[in-house]
C-alpha atoms as a PDB file:
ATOM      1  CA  UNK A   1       0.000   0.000   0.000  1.00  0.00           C
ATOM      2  CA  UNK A   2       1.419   3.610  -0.600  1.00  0.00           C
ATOM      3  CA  UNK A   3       1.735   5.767   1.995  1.00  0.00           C
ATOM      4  CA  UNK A   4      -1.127   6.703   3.910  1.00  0.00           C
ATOM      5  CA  UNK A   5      -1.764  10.372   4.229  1.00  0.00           C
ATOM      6  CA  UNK A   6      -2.066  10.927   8.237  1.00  0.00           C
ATOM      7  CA  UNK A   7      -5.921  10.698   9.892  1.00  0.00           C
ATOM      8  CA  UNK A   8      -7.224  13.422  11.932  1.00  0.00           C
ATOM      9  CA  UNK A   9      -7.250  13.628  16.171  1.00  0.00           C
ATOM     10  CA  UNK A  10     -10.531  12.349  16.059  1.00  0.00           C
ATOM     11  CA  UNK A  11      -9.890   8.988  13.703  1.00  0.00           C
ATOM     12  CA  UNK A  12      -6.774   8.379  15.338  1.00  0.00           C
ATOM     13  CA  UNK A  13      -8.572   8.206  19.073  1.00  0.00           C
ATOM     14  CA  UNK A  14     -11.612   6.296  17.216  1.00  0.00           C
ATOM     15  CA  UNK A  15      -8.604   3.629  16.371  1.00  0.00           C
ATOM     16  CA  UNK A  16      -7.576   3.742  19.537  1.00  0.00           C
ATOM     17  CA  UNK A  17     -10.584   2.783  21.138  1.00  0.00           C
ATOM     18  CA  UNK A  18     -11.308  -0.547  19.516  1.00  0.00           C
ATOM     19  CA  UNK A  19      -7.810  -1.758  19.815  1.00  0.00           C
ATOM     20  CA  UNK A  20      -7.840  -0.875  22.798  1.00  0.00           C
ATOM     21  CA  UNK A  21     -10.463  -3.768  23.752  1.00  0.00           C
ATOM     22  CA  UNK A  22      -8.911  -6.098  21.499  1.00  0.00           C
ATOM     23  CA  UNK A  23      -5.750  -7.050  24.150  1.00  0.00           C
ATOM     24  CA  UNK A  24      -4.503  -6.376  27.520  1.00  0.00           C
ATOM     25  CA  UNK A  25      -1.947  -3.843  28.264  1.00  0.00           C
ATOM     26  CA  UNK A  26       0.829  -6.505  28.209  1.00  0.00           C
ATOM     27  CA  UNK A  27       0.115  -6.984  24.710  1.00  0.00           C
ATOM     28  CA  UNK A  28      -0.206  -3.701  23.772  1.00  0.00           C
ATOM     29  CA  UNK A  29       3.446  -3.241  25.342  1.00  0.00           C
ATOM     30  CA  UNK A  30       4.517  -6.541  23.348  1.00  0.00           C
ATOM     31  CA  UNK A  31       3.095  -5.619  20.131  1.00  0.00           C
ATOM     32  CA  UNK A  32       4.426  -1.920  20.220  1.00  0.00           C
ATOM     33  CA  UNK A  33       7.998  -2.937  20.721  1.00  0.00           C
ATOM     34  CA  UNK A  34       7.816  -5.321  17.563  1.00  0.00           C
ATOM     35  CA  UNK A  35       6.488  -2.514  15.650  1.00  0.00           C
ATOM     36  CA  UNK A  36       9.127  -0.343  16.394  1.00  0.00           C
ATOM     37  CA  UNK A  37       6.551   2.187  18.577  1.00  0.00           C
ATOM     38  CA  UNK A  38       7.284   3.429  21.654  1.00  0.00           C
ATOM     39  CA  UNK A  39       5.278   4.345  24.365  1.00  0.00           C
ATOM     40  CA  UNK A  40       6.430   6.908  26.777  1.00  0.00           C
ATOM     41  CA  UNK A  41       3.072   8.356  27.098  1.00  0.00           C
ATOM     42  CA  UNK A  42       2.724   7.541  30.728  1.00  0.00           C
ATOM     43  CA  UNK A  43      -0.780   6.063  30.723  1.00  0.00           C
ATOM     44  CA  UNK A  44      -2.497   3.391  32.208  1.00  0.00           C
ATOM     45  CA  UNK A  45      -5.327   3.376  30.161  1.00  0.00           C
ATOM     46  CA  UNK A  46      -4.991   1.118  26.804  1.00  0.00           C
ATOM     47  CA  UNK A  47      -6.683   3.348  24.485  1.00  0.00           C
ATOM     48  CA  UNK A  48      -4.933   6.547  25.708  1.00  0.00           C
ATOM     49  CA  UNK A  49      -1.743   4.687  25.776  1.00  0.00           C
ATOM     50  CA  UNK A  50      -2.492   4.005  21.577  1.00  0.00           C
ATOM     51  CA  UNK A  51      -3.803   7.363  20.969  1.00  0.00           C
ATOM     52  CA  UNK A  52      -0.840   8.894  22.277  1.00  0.00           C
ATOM     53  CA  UNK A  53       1.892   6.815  20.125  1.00  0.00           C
ATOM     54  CA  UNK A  54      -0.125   6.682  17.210  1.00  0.00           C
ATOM     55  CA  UNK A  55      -0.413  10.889  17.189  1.00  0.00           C
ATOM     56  CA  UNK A  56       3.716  10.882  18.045  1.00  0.00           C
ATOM     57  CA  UNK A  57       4.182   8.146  14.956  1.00  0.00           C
ATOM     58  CA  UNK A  58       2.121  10.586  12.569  1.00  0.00           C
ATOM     59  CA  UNK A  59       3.955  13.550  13.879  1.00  0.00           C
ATOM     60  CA  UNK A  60       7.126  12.186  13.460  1.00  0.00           C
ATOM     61  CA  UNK A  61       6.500  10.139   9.546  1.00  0.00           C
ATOM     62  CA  UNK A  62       3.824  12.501   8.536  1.00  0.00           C
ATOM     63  CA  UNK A  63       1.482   9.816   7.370  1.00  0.00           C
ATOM     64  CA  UNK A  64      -0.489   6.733   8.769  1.00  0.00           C
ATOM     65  CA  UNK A  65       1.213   4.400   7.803  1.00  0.00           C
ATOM     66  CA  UNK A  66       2.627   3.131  11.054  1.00  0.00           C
ATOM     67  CA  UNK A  67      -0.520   2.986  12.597  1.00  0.00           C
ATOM     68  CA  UNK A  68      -1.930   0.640   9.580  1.00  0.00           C
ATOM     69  CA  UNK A  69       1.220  -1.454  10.439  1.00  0.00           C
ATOM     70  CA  UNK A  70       0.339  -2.011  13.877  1.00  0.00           C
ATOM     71  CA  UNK A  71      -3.246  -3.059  12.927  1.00  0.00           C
ATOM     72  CA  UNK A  72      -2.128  -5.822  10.877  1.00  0.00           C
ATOM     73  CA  UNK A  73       0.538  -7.125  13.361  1.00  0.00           C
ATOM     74  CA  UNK A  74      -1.874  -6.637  16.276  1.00  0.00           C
ATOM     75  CA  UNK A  75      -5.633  -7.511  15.107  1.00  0.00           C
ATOM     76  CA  UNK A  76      -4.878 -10.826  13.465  1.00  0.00           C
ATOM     77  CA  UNK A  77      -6.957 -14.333  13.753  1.00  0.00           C
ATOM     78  CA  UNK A  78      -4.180 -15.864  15.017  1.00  0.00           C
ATOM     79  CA  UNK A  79      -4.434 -13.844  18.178  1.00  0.00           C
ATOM     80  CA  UNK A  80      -8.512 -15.010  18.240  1.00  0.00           C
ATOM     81  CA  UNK A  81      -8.533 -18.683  17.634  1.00  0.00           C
ATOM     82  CA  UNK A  82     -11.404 -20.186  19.213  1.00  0.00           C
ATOM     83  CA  UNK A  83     -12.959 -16.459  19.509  1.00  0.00           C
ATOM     84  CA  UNK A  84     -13.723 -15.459  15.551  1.00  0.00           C
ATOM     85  CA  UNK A  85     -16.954 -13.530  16.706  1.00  0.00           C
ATOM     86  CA  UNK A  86     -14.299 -11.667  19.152  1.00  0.00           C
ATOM     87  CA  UNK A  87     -12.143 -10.994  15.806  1.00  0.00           C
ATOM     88  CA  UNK A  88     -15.254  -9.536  13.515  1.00  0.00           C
ATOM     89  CA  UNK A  89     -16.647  -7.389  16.162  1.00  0.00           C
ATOM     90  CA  UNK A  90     -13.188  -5.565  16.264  1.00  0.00           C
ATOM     91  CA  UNK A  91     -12.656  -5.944  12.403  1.00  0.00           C
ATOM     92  CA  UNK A  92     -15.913  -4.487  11.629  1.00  0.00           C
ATOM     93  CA  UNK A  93     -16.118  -1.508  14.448  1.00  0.00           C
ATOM     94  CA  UNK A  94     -12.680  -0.669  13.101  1.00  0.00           C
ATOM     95  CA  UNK A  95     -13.670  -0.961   9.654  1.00  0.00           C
ATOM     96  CA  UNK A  96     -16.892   1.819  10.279  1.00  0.00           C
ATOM     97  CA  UNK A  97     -13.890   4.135  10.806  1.00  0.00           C
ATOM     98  CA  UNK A  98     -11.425   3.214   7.815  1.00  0.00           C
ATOM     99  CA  UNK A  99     -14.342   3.162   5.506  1.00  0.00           C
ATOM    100  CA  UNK A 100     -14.680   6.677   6.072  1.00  0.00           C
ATOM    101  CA  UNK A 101     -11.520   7.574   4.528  1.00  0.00           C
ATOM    102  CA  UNK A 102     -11.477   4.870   1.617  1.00  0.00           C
ATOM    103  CA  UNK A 103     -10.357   1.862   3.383  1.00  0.00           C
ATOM    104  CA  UNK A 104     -11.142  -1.300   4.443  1.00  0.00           C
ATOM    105  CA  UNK A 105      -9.177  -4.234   6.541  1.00  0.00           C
ATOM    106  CA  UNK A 106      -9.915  -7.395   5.416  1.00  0.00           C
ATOM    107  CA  UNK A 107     -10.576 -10.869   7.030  1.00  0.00           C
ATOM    108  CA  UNK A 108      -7.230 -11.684   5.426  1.00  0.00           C
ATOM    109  CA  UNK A 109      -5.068  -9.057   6.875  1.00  0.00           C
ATOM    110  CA  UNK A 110      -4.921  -7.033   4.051  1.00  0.00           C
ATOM    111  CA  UNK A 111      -5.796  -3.544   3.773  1.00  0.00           C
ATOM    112  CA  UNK A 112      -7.935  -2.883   0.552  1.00  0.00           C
ATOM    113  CA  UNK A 113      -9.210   1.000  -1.227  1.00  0.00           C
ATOM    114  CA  UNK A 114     -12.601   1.163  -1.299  1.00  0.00           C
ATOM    115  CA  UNK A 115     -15.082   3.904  -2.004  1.00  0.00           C
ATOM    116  CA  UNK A 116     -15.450   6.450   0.531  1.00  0.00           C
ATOM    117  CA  UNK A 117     -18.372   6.280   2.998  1.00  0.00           C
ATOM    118  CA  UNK A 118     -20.078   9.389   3.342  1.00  0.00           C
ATOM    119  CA  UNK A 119     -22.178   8.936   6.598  1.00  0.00           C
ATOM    120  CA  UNK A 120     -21.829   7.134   9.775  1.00  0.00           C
ATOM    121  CA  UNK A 121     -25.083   5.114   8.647  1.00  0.00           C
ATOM    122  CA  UNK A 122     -23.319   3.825   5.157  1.00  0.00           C
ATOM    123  CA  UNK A 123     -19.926   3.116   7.058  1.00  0.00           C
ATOM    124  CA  UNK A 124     -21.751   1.031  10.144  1.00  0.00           C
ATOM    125  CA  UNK A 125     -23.654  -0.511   7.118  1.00  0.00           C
ATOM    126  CA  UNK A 126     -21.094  -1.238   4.687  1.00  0.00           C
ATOM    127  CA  UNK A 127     -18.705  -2.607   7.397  1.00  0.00           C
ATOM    128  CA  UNK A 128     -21.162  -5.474   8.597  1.00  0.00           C
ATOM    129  CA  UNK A 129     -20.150  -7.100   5.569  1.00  0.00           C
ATOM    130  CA  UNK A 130     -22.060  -9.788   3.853  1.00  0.00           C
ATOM    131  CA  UNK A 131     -21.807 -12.631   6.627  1.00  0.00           C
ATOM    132  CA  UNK A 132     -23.435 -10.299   9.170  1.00  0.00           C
ATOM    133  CA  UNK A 133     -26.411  -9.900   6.791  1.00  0.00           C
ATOM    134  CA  UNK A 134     -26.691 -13.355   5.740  1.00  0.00           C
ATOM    135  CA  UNK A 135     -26.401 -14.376   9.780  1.00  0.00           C
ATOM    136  CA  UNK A 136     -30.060 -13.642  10.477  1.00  0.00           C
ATOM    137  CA  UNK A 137     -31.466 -15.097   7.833  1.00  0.00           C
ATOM    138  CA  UNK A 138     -29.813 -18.340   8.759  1.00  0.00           C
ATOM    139  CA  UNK A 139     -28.505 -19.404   5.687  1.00  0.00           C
ATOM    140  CA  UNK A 140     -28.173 -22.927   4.507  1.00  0.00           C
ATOM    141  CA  UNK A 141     -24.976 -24.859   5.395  1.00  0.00           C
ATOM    142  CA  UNK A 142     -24.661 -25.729   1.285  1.00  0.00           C
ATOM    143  CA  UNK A 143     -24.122 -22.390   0.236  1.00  0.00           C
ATOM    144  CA  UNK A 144     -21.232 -21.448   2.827  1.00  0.00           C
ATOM    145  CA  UNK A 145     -19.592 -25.287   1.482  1.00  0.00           C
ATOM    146  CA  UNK A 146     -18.940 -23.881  -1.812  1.00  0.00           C
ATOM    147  CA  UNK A 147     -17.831 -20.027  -1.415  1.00  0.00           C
ATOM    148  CA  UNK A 148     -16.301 -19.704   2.215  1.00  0.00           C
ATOM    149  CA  UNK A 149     -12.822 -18.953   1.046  1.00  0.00           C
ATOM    150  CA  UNK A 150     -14.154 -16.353  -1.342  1.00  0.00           C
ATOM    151  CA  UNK A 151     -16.402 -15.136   1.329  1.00  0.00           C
ATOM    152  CA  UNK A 152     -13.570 -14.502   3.654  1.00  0.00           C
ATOM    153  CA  UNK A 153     -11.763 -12.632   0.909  1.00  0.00           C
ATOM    154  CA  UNK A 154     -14.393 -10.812   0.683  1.00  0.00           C
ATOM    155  CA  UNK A 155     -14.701 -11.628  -3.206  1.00  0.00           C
ATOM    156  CA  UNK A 156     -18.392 -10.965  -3.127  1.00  0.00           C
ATOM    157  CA  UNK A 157     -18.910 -10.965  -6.904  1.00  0.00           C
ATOM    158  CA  UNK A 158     -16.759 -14.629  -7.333  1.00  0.00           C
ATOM    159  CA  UNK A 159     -18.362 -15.996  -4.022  1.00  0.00           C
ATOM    160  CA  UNK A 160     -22.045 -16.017  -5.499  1.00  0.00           C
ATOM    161  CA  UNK A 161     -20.437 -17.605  -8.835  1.00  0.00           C
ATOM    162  CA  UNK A 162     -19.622 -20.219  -6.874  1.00  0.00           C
ATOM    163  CA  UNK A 163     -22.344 -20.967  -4.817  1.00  0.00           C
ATOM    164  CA  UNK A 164     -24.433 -20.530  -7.623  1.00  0.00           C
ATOM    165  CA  UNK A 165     -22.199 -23.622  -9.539  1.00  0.00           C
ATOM    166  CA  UNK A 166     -22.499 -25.474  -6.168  1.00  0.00           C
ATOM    167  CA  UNK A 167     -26.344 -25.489  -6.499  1.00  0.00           C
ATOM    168  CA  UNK A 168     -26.303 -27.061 -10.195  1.00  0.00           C
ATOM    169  CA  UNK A 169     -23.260 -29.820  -8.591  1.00  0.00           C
ATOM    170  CA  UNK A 170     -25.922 -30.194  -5.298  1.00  0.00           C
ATOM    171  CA  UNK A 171     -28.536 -31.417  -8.088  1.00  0.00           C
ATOM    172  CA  UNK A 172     -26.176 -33.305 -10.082  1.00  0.00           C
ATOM    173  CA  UNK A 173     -25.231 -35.394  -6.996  1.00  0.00           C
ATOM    174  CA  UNK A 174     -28.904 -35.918  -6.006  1.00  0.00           C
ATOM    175  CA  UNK A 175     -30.015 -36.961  -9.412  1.00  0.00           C
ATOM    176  CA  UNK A 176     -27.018 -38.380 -11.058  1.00  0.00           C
ATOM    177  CA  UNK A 177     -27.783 -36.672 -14.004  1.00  0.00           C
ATOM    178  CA  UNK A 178     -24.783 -35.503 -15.317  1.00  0.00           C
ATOM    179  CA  UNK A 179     -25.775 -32.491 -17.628  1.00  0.00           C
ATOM    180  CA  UNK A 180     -25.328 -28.442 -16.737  1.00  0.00           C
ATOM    181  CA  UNK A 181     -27.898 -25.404 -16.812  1.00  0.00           C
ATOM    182  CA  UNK A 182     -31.335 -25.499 -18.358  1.00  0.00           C
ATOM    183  CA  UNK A 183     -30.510 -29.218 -19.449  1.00  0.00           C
ATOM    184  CA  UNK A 184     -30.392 -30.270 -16.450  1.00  0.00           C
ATOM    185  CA  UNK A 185     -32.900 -28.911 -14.673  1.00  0.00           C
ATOM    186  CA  UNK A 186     -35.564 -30.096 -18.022  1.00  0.00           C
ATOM    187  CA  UNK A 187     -34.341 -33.453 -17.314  1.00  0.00           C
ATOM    188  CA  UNK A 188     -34.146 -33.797 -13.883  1.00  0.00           C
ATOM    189  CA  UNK A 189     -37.266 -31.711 -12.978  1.00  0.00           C
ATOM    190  CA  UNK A 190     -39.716 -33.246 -15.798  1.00  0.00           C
ATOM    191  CA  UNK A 191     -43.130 -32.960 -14.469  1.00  0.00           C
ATOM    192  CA  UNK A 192     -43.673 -35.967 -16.819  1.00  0.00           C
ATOM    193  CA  UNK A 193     -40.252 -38.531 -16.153  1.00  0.00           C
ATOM    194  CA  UNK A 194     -38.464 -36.570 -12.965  1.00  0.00           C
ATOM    195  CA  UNK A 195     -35.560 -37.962 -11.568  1.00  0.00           C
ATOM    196  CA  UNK A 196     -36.009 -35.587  -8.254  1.00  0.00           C
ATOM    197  CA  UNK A 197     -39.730 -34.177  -7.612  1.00  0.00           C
ATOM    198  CA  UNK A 198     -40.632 -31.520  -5.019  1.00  0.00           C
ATOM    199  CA  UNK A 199     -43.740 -32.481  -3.987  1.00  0.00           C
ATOM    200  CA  UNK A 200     -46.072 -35.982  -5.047  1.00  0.00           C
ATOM    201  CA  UNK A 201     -47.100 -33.877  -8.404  1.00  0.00           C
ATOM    202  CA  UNK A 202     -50.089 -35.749  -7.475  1.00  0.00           C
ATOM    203  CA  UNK A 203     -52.532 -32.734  -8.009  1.00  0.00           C
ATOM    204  CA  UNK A 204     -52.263 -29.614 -10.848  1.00  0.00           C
ATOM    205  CA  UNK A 205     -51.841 -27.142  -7.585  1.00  0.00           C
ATOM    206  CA  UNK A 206     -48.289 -29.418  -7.091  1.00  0.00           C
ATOM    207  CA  UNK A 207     -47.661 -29.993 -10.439  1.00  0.00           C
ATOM    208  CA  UNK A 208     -47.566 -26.538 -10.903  1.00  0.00           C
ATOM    209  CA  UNK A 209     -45.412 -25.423  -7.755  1.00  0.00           C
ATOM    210  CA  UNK A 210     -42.886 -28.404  -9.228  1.00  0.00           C
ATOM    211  CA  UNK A 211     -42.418 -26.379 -12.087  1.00  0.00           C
ATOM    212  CA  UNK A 212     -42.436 -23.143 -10.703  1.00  0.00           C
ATOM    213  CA  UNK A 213     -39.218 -24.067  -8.385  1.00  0.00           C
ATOM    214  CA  UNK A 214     -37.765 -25.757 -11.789  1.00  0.00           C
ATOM    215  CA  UNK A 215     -38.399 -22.048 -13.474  1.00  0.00           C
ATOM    216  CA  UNK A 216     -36.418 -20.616 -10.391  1.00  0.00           C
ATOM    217  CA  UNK A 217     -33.438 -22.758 -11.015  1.00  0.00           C
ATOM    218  CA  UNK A 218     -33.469 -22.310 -14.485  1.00  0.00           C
ATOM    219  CA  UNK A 219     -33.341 -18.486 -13.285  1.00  0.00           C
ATOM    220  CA  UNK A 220     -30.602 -18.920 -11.300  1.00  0.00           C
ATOM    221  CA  UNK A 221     -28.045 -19.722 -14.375  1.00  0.00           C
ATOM    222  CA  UNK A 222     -30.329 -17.813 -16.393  1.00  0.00           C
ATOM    223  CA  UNK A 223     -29.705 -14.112 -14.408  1.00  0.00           C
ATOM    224  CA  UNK A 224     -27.316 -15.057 -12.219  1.00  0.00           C
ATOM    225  CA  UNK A 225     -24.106 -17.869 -13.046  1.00  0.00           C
ATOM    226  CA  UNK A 226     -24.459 -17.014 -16.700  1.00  0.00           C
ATOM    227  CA  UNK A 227     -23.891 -13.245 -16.414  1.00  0.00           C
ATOM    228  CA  UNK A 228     -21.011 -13.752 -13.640  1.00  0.00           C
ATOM    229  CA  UNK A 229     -19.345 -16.234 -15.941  1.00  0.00           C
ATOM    230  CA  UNK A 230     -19.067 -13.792 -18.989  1.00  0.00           C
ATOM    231  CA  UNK A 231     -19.412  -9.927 -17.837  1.00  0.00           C
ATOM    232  CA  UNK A 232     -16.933  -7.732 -16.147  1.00  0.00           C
ATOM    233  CA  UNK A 233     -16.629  -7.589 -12.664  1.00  0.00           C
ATOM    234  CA  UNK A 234     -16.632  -3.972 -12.803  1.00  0.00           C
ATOM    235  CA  UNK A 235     -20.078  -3.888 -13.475  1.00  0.00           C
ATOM    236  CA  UNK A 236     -21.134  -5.706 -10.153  1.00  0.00           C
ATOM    237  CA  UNK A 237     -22.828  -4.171  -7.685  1.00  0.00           C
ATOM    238  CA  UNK A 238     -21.567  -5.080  -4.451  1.00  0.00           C
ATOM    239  CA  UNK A 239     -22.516  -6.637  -0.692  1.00  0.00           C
ATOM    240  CA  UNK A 240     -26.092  -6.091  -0.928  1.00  0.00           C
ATOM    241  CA  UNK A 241     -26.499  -7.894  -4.076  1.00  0.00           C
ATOM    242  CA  UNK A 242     -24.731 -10.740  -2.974  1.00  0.00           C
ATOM    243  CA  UNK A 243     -26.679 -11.316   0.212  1.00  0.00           C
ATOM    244  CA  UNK A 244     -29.807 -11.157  -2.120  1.00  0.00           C
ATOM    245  CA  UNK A 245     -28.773 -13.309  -4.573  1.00  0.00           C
ATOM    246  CA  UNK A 246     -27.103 -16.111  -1.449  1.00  0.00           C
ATOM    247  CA  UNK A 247     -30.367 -15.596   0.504  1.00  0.00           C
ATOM    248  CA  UNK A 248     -32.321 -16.491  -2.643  1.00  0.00           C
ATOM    249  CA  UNK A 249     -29.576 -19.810  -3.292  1.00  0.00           C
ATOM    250  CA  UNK A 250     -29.962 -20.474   0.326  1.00  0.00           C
ATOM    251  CA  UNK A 251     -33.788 -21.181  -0.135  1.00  0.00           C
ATOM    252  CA  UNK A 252     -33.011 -23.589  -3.333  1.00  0.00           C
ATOM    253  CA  UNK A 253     -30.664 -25.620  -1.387  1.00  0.00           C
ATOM    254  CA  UNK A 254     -34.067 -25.732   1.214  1.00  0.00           C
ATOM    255  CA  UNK A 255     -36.103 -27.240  -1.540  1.00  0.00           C
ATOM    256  CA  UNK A 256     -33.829 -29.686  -2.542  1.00  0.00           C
ATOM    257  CA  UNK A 257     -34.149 -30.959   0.497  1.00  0.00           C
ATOM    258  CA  UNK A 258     -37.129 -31.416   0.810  1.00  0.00           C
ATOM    259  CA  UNK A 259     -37.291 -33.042  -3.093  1.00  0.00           C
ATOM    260  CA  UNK A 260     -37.881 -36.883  -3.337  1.00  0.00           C
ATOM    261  CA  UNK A 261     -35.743 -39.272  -5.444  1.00  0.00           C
ATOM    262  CA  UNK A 262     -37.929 -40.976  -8.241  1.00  0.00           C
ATOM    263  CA  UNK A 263     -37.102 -44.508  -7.822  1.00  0.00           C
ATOM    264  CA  UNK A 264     -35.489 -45.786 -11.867  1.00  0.00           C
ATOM    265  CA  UNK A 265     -38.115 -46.498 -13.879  1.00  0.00           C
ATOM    266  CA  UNK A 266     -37.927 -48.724 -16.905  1.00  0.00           C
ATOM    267  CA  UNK A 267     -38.367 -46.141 -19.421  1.00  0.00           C
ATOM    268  CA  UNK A 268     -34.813 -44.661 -17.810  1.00  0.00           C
ATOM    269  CA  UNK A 269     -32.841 -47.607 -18.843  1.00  0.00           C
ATOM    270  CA  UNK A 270     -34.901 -47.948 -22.463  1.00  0.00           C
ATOM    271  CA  UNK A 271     -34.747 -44.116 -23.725  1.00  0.00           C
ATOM    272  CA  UNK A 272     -31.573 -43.074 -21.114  1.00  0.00           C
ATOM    273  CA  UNK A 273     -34.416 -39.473 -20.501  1.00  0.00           C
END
């Protein structure tokens, strides 16, 4: 990262703050003699011990990075094994505060540019991130199986690619059917000769929610893989369209299981449909 032009009094103490429930004094005094800080500040209090060295660093290199330094040395998982919801609390109160001068720390360790938050609202918002707004909504275990690393790079725009491929493999493995896209979902899904069925298709009312989830899926490569696959990433929109778009994947995944395996028939083995 180039150098970081220095934050103002108030962003500095902000900083200070959440760091300064993220260890104990001991640490603090571990982790600034590492970074090559020191503290002569005379205080007992953690966060007024890091506001004052982190003011004297910018003072003395005229820019922030030092301070950015420190954050990645000192607010890393390894330091929170066992206590990730410890880690994200601190990641995302400290991100409310970068975001508002174009920055963002990631769950990798990494500090990334990002557009600059203009209110306290958008920052608190945008710094949830898209686990915290999937959390509630209790997402299915399927979706997390086939973008977590991609979710904890915060690659929003590949991580719904692939849980959106993850869906079509899900199906795949439940049917057997070894086909891709609206193929599969015509042949697996036939109201007429299904290999999976969502409901007994026993009465027009279930034939017709049968094919209204098979219209869904279709959708889902349709508007969603498709278009990932083949346009620019540029054009994405961001977190809120990817918890949207996982929420809506999450509720497939729900369907399928609750679909019914149509035992082989003989027409399978005659006509291979």
């Amino acid at each position: 990262m180039s150098t970081q032009p220095p934050f103002d009094p108030g962003t500095v103490e902000a900083i200070a703050k959440v760091l300064g429930e993220a260890g104990s004094g001991t640490d603090l005094s571990r982790y600034f003699q590492t970074s090559g800080l020191v503290d002569d500040s005379g205080e007992s209090t953690k966060w007024r011990r890091l506001n004052f060295v982190f003011l004297k660093s910018q003072a003395t290199t005229k820019c922030a990075n030092q301070i950015l330094a420190f954050i990645r040395s000192y607010l890393v998982t390894a330091r929170f094994v066992g206590k990730r919801d410890d880690f994200e609390h601190h990641r995302d109160e400290l991100n409310a505060i970068l975001i508002l001068h174009g920055l963002v720390y990631g769950k990798d360790g990494q500090f990334r540019y990002t557009a600059q938050a203009k209110t306290l609202d958008e920052a608190e918002a945008r710094a949830q991130g898209v686990r915290n707004k999937l959390a509630p909504r209790s997402t299915h275990p399927e979706v997390y199986k086939y973008c977590q690393p991609e979710l904890m790079q915060e690659n929003y725009f590949h991580a719904v690619f692939e849980a959106c491929k993850g869906l079509f493999q899900r199906i795949r493995d439940l049917s057997g059917i070894e086909a891709d896209g609206a193929n599969l979902i015509d042949r697996v899904f036939s109201v007429e000769k299904p290999f999976l069925a969502f409901n007994t298709l026993q009465t027009e009312t279930e034939k017709s929610e049968h094919k209204g989830f098979a219209q869904l899926l279709k959708g889902c490569a349709a508007a969603i893989r498709n278009p990932l696959a083949h346009g620019p990433k540029i054009l994405w929109q961001g977190e809120t369209d990817a918890a949207d778009y996982l929420t809506l994947l999450s509720m497939l995944h729900r369907k399928l299981d609750q679909c019914v395996k149509v035992p082989n028939l003989e027409y399978r083995y005659g006509d291979g449909a």
